[in-house]
PDB file of N, CA and C in Angstrom:
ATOM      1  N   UNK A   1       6.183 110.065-127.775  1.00  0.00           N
ATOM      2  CA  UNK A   1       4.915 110.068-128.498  1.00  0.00           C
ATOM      3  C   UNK A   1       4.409 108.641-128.683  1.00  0.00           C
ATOM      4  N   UNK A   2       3.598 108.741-128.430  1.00  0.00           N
ATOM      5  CA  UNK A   2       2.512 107.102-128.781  1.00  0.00           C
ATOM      6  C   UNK A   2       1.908 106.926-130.048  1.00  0.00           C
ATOM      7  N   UNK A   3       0.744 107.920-130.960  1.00  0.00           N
ATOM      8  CA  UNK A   3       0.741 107.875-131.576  1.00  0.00           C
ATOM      9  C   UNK A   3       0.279 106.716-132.657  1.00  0.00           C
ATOM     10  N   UNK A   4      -0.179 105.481-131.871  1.00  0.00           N
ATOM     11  CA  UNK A   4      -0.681 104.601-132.674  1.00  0.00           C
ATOM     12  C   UNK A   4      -2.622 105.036-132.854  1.00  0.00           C
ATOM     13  N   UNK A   5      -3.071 106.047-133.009  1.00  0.00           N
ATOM     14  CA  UNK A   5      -4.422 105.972-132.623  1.00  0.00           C
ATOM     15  C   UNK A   5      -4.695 107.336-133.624  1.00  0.00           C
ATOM     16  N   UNK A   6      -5.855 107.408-134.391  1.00  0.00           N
ATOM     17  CA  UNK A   6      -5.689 108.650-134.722  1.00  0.00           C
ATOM     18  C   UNK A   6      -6.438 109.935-134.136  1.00  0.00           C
ATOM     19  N   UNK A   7      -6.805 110.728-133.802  1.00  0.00           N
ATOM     20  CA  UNK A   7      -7.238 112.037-133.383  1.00  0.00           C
ATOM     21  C   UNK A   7      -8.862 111.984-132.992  1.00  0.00           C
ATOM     22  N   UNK A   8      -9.468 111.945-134.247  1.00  0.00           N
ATOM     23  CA  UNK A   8     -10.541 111.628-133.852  1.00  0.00           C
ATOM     24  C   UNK A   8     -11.270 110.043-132.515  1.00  0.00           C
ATOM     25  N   UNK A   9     -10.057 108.863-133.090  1.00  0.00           N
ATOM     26  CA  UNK A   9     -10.534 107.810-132.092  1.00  0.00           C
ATOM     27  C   UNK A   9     -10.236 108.622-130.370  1.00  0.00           C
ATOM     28  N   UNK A  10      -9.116 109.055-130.610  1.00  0.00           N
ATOM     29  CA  UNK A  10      -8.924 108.895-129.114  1.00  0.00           C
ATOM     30  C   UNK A  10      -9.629 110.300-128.608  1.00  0.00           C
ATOM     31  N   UNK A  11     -10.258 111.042-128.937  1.00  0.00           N
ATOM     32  CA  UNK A  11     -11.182 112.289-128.921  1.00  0.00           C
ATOM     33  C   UNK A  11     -12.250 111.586-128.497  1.00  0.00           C
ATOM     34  N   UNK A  12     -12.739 110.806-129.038  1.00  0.00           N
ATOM     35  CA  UNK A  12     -14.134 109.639-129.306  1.00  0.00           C
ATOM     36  C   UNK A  12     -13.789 108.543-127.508  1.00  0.00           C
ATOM     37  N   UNK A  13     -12.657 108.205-127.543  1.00  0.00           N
ATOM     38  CA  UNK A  13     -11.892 107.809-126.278  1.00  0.00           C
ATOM     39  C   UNK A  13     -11.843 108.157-125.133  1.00  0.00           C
ATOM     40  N   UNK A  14     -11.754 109.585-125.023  1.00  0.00           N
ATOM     41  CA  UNK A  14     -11.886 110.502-124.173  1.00  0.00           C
ATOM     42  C   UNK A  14     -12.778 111.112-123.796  1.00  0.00           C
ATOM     43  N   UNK A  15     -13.509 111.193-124.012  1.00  0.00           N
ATOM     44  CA  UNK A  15     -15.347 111.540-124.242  1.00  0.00           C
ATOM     45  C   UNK A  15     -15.930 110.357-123.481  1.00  0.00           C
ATOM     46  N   UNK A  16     -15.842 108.995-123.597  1.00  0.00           N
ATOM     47  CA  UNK A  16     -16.285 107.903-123.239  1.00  0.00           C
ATOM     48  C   UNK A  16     -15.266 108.072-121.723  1.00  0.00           C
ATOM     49  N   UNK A  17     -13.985 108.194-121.519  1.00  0.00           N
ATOM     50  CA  UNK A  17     -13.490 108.495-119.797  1.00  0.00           C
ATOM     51  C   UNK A  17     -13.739 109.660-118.984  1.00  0.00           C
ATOM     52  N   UNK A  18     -14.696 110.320-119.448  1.00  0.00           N
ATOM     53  CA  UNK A  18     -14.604 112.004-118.598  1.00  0.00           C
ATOM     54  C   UNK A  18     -15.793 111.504-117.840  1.00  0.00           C
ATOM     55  N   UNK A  19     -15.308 112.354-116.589  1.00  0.00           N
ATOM     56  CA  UNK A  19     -16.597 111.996-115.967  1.00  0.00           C
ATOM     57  C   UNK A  19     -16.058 113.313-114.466  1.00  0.00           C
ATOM     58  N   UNK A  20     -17.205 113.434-113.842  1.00  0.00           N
ATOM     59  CA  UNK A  20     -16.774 114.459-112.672  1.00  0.00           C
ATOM     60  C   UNK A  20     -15.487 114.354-111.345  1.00  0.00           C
ATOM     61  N   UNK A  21     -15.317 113.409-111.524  1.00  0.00           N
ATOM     62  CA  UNK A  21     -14.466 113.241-110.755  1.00  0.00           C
ATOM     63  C   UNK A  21     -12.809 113.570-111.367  1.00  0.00           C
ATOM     64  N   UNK A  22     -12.803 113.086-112.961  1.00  0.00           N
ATOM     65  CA  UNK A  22     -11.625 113.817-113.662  1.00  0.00           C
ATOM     66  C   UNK A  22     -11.733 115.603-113.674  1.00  0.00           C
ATOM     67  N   UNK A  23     -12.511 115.672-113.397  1.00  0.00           N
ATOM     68  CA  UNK A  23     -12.962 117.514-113.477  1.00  0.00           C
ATOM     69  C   UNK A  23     -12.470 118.467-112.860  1.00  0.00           C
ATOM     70  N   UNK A  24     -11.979 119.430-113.118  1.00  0.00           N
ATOM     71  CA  UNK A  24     -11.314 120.350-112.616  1.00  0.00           C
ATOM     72  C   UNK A  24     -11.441 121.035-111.332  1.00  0.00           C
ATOM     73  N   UNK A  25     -11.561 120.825-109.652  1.00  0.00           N
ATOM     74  CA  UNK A  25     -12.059 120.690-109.009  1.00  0.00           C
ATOM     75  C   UNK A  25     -12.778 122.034-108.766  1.00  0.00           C
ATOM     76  N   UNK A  26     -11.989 122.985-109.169  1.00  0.00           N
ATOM     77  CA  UNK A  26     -12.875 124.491-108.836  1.00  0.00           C
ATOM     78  C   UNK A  26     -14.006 124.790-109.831  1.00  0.00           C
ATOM     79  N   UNK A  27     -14.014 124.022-110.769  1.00  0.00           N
ATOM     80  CA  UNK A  27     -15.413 123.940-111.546  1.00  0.00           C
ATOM     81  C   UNK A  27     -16.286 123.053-111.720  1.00  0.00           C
ATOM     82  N   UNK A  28     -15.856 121.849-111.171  1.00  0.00           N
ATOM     83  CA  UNK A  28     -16.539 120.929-110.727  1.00  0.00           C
ATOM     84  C   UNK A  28     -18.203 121.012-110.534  1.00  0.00           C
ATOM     85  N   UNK A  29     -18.609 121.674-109.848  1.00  0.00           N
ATOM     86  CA  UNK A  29     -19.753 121.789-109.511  1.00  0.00           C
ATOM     87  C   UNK A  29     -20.514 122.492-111.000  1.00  0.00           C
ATOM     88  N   UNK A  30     -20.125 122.423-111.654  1.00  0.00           N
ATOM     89  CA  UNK A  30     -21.006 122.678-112.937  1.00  0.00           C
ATOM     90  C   UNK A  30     -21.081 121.928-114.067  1.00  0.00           C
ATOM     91  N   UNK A  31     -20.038 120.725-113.916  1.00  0.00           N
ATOM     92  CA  UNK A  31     -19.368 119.303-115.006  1.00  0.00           C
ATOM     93  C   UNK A  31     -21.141 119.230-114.379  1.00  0.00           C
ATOM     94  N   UNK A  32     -21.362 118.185-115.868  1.00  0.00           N
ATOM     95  CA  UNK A  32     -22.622 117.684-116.143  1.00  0.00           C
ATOM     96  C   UNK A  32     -22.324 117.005-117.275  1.00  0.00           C
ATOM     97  N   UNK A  33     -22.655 115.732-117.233  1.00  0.00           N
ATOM     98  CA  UNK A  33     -22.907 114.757-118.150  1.00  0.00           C
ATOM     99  C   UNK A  33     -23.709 115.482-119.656  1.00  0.00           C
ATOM    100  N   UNK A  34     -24.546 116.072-119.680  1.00  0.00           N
ATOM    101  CA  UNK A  34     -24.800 117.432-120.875  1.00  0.00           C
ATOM    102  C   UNK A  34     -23.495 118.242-121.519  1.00  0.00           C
ATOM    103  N   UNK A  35     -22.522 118.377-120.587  1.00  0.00           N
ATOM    104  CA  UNK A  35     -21.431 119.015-121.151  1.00  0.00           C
ATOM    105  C   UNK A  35     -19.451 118.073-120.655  1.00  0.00           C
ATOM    106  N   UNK A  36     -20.015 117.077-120.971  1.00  0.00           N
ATOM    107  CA  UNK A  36     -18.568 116.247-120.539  1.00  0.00           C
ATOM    108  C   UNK A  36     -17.256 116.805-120.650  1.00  0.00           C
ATOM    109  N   UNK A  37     -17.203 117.703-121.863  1.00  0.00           N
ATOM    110  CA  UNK A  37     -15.952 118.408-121.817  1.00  0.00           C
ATOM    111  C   UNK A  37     -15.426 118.932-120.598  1.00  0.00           C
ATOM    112  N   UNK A  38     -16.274 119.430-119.978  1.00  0.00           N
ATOM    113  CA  UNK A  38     -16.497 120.778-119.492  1.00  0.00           C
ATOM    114  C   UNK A  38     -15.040 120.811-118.017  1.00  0.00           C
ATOM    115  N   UNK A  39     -13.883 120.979-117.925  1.00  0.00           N
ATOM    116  CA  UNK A  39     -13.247 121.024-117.008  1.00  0.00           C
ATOM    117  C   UNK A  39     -12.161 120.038-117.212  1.00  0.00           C
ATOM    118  N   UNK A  40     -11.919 119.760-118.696  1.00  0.00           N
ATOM    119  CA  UNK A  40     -11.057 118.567-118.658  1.00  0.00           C
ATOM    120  C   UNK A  40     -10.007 118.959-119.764  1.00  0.00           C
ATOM    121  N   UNK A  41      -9.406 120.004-119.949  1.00  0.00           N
ATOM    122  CA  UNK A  41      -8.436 120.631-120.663  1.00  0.00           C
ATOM    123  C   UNK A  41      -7.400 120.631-120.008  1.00  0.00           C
ATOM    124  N   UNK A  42      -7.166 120.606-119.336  1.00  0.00           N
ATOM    125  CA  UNK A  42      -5.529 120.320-119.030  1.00  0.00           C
ATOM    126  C   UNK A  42      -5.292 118.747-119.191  1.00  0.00           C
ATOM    127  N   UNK A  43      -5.387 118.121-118.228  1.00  0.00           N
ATOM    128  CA  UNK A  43      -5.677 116.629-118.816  1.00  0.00           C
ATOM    129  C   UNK A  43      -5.596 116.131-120.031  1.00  0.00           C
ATOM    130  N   UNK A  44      -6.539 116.689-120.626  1.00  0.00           N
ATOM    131  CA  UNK A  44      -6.754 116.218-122.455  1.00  0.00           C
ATOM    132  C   UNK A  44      -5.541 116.539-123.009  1.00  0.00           C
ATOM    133  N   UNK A  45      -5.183 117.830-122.499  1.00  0.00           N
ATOM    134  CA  UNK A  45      -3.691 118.307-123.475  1.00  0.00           C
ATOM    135  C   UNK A  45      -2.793 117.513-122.822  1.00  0.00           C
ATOM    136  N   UNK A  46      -2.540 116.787-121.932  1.00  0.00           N
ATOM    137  CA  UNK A  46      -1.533 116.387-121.839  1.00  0.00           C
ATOM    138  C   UNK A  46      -1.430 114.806-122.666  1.00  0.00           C
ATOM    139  N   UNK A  47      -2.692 114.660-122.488  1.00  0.00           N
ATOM    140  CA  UNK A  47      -3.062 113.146-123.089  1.00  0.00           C
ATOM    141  C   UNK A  47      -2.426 113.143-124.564  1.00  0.00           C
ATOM    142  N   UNK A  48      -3.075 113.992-125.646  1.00  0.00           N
ATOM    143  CA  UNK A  48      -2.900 114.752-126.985  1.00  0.00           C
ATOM    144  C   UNK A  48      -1.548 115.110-127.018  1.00  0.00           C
ATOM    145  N   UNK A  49      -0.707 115.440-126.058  1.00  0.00           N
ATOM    146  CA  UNK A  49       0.542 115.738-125.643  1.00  0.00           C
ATOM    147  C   UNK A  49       1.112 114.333-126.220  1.00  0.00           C
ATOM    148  N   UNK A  50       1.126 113.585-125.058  1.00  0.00           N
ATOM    149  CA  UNK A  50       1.568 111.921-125.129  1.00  0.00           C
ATOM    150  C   UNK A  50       1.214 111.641-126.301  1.00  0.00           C
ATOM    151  N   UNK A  51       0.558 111.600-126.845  1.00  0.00           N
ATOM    152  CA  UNK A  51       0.329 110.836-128.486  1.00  0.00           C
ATOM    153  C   UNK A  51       0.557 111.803-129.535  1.00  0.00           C
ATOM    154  N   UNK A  52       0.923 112.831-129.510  1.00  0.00           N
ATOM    155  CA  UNK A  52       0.926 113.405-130.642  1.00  0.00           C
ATOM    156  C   UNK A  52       2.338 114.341-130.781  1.00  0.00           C
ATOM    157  N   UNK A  53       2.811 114.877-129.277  1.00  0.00           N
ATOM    158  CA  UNK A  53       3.721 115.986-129.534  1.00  0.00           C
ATOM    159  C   UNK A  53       3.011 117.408-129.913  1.00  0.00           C
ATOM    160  N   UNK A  54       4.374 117.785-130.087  1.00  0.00           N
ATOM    161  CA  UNK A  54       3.365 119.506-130.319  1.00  0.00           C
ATOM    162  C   UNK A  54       3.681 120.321-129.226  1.00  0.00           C
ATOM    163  N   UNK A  55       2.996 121.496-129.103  1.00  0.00           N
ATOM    164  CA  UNK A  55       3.349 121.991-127.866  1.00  0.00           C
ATOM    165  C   UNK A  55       2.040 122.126-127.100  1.00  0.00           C
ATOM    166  N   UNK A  56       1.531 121.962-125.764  1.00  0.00           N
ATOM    167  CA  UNK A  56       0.437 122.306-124.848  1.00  0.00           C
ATOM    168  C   UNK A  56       0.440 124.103-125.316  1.00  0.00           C
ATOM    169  N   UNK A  57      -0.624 124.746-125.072  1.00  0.00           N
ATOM    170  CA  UNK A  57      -0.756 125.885-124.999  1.00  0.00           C
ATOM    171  C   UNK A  57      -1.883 126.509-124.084  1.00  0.00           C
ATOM    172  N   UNK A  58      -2.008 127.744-123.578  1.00  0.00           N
ATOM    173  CA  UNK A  58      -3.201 128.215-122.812  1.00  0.00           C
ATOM    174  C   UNK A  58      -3.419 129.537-123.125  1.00  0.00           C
ATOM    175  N   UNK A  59      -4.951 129.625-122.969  1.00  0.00           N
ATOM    176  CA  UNK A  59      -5.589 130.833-123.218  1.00  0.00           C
ATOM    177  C   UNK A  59      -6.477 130.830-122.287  1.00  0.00           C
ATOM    178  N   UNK A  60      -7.382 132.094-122.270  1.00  0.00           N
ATOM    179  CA  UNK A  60      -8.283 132.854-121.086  1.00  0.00           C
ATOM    180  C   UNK A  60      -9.523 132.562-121.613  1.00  0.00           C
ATOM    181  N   UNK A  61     -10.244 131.824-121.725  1.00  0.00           N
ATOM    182  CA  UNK A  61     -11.756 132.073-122.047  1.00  0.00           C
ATOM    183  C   UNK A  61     -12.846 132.128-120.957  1.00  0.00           C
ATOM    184  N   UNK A  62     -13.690 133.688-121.428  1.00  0.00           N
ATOM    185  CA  UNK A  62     -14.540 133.757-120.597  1.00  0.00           C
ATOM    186  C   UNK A  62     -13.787 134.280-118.864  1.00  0.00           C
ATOM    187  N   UNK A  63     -12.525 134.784-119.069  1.00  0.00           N
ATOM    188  CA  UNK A  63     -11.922 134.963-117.913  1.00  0.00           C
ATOM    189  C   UNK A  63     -11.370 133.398-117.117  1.00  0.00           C
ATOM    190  N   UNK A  64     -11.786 132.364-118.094  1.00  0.00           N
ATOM    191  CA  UNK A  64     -11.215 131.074-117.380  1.00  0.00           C
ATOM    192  C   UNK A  64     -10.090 130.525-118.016  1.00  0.00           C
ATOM    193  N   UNK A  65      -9.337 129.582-117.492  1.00  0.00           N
ATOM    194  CA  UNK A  65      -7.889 129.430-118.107  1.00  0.00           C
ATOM    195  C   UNK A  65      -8.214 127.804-118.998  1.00  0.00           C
ATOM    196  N   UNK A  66      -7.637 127.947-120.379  1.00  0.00           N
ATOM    197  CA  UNK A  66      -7.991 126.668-121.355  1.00  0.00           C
ATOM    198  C   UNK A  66      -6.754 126.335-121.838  1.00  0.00           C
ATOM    199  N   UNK A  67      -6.885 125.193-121.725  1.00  0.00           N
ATOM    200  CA  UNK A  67      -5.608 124.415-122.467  1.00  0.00           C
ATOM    201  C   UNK A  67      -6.176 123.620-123.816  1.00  0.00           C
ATOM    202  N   UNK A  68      -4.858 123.507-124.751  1.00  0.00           N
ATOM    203  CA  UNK A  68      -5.368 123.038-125.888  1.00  0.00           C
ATOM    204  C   UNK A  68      -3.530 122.866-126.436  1.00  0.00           C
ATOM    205  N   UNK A  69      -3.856 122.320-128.028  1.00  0.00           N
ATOM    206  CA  UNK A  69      -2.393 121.712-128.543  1.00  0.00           C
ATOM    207  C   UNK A  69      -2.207 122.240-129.553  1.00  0.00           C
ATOM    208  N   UNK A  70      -1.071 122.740-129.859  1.00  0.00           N
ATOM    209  CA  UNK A  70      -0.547 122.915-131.354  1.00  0.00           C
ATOM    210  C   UNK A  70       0.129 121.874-131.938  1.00  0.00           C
ATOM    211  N   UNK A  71      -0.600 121.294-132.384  1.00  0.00           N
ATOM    212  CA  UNK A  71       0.580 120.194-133.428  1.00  0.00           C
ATOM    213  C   UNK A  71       1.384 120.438-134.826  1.00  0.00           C
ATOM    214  N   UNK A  72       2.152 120.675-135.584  1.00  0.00           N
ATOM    215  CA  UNK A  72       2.353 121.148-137.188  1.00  0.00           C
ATOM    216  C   UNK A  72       1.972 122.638-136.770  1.00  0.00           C
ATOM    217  N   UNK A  73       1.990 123.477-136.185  1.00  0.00           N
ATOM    218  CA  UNK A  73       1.728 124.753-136.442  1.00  0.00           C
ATOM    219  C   UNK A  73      -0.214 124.616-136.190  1.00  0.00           C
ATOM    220  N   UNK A  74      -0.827 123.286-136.143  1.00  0.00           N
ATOM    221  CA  UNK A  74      -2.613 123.314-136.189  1.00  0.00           C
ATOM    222  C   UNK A  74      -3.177 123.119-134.692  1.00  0.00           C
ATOM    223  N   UNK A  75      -3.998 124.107-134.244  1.00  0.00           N
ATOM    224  CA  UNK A  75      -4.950 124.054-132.950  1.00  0.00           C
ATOM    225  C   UNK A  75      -5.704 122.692-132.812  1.00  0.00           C
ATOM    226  N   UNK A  76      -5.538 121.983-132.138  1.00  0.00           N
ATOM    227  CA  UNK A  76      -5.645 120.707-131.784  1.00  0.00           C
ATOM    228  C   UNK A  76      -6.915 121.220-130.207  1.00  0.00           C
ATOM    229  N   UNK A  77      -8.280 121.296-130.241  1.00  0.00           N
ATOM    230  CA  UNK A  77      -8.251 121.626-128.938  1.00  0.00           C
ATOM    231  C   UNK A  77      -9.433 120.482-128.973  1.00  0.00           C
ATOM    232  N   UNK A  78      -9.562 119.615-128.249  1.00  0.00           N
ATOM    233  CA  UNK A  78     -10.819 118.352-128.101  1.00  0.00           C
ATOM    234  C   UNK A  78     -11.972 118.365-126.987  1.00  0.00           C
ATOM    235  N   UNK A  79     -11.155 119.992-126.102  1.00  0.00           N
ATOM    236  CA  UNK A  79     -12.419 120.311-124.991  1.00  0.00           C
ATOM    237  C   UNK A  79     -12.829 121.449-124.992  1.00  0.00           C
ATOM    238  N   UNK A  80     -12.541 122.149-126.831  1.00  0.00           N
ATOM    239  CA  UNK A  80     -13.786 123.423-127.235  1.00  0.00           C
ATOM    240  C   UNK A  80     -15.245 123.440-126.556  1.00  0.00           C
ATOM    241  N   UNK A  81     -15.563 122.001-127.198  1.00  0.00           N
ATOM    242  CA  UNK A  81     -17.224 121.948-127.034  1.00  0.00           C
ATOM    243  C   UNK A  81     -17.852 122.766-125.791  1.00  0.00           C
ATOM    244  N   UNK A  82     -16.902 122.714-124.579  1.00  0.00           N
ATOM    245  CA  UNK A  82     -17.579 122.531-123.645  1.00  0.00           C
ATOM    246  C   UNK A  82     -17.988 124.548-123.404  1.00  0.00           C
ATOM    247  N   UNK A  83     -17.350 125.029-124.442  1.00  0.00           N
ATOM    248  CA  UNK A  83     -18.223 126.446-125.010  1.00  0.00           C
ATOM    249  C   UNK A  83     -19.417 126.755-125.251  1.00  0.00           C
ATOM    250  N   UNK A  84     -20.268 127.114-125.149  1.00  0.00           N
ATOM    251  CA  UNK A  84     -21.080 127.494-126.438  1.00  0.00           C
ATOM    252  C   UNK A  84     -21.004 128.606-127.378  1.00  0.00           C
ATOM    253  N   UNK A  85     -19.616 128.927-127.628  1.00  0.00           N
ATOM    254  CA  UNK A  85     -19.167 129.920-128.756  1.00  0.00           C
ATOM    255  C   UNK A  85     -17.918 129.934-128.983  1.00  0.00           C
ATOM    256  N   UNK A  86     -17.481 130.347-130.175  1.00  0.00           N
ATOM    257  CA  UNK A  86     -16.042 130.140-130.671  1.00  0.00           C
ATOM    258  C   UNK A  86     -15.240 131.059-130.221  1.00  0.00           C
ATOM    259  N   UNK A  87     -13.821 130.247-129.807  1.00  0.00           N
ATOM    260  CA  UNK A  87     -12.850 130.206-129.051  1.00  0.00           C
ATOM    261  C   UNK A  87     -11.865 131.171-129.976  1.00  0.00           C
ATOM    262  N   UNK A  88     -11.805 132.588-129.896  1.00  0.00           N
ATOM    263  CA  UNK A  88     -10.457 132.821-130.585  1.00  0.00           C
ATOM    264  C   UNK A  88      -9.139 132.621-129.598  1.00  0.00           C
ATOM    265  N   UNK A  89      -8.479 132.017-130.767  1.00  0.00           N
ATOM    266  CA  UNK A  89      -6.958 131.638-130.230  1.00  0.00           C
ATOM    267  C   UNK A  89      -5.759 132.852-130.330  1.00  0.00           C
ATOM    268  N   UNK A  90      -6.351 133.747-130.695  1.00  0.00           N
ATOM    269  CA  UNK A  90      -4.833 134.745-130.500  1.00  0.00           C
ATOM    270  C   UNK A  90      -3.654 134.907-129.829  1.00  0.00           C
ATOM    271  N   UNK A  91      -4.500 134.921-128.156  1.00  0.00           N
ATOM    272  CA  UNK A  91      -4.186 135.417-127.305  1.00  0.00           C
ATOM    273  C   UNK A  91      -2.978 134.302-126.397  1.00  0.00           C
ATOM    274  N   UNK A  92      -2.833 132.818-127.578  1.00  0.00           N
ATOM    275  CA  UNK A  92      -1.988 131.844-126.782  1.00  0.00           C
ATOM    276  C   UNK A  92      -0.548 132.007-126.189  1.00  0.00           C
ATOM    277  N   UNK A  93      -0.787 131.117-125.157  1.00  0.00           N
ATOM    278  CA  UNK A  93       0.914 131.401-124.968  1.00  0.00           C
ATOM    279  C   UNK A  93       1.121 129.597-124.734  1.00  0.00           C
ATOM    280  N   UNK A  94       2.410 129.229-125.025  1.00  0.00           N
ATOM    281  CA  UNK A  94       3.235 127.592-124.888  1.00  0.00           C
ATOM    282  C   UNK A  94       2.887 127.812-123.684  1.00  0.00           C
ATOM    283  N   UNK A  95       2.795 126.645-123.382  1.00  0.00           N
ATOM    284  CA  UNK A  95       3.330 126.744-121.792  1.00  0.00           C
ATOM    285  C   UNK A  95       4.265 125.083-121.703  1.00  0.00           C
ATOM    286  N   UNK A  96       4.977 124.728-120.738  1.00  0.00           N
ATOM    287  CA  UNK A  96       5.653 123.745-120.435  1.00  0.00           C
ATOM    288  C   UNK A  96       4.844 122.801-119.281  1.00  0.00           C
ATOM    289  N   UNK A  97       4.877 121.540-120.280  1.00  0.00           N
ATOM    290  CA  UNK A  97       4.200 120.295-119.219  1.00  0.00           C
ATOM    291  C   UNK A  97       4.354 120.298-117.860  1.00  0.00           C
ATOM    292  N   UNK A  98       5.272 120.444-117.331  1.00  0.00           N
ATOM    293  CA  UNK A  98       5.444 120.516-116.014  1.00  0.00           C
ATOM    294  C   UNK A  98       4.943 121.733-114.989  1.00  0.00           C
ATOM    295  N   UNK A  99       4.595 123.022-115.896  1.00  0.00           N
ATOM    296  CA  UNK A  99       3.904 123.951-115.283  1.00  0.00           C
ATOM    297  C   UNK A  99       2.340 123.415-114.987  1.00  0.00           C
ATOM    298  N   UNK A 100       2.185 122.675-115.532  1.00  0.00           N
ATOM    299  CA  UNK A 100       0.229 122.023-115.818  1.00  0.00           C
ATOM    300  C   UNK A 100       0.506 120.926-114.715  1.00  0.00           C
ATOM    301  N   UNK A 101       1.383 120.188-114.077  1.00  0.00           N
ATOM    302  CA  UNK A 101       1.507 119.128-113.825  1.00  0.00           C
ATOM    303  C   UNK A 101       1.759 119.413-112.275  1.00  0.00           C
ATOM    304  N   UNK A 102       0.457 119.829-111.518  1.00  0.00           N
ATOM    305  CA  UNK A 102       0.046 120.052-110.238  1.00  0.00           C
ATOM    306  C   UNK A 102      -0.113 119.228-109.733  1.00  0.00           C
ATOM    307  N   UNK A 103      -0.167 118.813-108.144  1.00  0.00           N
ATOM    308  CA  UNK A 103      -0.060 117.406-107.963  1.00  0.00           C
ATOM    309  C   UNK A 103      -1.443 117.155-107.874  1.00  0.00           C
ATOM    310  N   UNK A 104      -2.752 117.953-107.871  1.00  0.00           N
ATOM    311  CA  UNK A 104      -4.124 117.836-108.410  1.00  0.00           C
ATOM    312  C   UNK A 104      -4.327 117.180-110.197  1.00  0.00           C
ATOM    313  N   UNK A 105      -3.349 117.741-110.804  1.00  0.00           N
ATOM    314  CA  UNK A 105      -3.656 117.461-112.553  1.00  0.00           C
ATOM    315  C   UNK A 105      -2.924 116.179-112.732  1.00  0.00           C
ATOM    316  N   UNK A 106      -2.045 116.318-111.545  1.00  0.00           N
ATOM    317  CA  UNK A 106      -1.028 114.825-112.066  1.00  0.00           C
ATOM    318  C   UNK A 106      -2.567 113.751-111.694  1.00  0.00           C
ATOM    319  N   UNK A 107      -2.714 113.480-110.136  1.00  0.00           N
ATOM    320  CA  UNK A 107      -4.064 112.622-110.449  1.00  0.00           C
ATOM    321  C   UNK A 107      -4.769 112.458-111.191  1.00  0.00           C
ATOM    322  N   UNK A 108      -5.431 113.386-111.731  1.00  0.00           N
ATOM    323  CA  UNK A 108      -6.564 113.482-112.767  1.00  0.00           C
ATOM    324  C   UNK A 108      -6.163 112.846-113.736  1.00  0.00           C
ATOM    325  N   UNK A 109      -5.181 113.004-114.307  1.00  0.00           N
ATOM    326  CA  UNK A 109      -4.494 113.200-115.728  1.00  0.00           C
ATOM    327  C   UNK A 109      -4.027 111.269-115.789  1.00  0.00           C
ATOM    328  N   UNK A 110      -3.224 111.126-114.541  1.00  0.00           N
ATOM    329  CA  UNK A 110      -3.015 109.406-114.361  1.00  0.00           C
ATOM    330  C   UNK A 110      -4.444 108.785-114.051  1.00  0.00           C
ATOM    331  N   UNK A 111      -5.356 109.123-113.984  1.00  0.00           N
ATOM    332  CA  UNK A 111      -6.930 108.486-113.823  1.00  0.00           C
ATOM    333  C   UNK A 111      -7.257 108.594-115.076  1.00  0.00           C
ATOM    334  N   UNK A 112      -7.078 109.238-115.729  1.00  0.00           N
ATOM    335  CA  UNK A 112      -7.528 109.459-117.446  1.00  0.00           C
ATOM    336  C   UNK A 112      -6.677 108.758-117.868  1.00  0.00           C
ATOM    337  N   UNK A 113      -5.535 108.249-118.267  1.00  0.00           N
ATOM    338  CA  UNK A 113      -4.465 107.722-119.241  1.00  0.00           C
ATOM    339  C   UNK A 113      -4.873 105.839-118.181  1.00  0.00           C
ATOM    340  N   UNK A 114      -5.316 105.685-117.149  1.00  0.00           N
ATOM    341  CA  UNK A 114      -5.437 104.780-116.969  1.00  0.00           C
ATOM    342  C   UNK A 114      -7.058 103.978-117.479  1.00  0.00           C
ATOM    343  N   UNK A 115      -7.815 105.223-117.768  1.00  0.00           N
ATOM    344  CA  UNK A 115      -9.524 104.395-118.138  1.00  0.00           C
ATOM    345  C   UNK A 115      -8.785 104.252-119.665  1.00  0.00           C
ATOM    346  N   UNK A 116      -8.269 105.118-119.980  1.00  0.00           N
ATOM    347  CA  UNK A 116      -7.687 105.524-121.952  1.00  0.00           C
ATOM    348  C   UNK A 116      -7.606 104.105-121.986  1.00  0.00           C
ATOM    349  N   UNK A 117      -6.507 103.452-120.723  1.00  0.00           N
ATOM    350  CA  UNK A 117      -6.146 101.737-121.601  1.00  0.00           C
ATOM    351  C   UNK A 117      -7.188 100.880-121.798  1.00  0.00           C
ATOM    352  N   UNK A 118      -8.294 101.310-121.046  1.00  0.00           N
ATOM    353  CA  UNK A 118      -9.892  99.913-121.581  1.00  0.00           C
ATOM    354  C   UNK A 118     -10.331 100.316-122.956  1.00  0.00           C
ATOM    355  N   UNK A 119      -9.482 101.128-123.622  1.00  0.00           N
ATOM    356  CA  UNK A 119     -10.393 101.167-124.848  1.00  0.00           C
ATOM    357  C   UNK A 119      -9.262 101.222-125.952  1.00  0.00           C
ATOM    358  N   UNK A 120      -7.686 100.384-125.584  1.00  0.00           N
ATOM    359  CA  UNK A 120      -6.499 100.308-126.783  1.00  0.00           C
ATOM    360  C   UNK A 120      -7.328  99.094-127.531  1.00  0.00           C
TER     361      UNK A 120
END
């Protein structure tokens, strides 16, 4: 865990590194600077992962697959927004870092933790 940063900065952090090319490539074509979140949940959880601990988790929204964090038992998710309606979490299951860690997400994910350092 890293952990020197608190939740909101590096949320605020991450928002400022997303961009289409970190984007999830099969949805890609709909990332828009209007919706920056939009395709960057696995990534983010792993990021939120690294600094915080907790466990990664995934759910189905909209028939699409979302990642997000439990930290303390609390839903940690920083790429809701890219909804326009609320996310019930029932339906979560853990999943293990290394299941997320495709050799597509590993790129992404080391392109994100590398813009993250222009803004320690």
């Amino acid at each position: 865990m890293i952990a020197n940063i608190d939740i909101n900065t590096l949320e605020n952090n991450l928002y400022l590194c997303y961009s289409k090319e970190l984007c999830y490539p099969k949805v890609a074509s709909n990332w828009s600077n209007n919706n920056k979140y939009y395709g960057m949940c696995a990534i983010t959880s792993l990021i939120v992962n690294d600094y915080f601990g907790g466990e990664i988790c995934k759910i189905y929204v909209d028939g699409i697959s979302h990642y997000f964090n439990l930290i303390d038992n609390k839903i940690i998710d920083l790429t809701s927004k890219q909804f326009s309606h609320t996310i019930n979490y029932n339906d979560y299951k853990i999943v293990k870092r290394d299941d997320i860690l495709t050799s597509d997400t590993i790129s992404r994910y080391n392109l994100l933790k590398t813009r993250l350092e222009e803004y320690k």
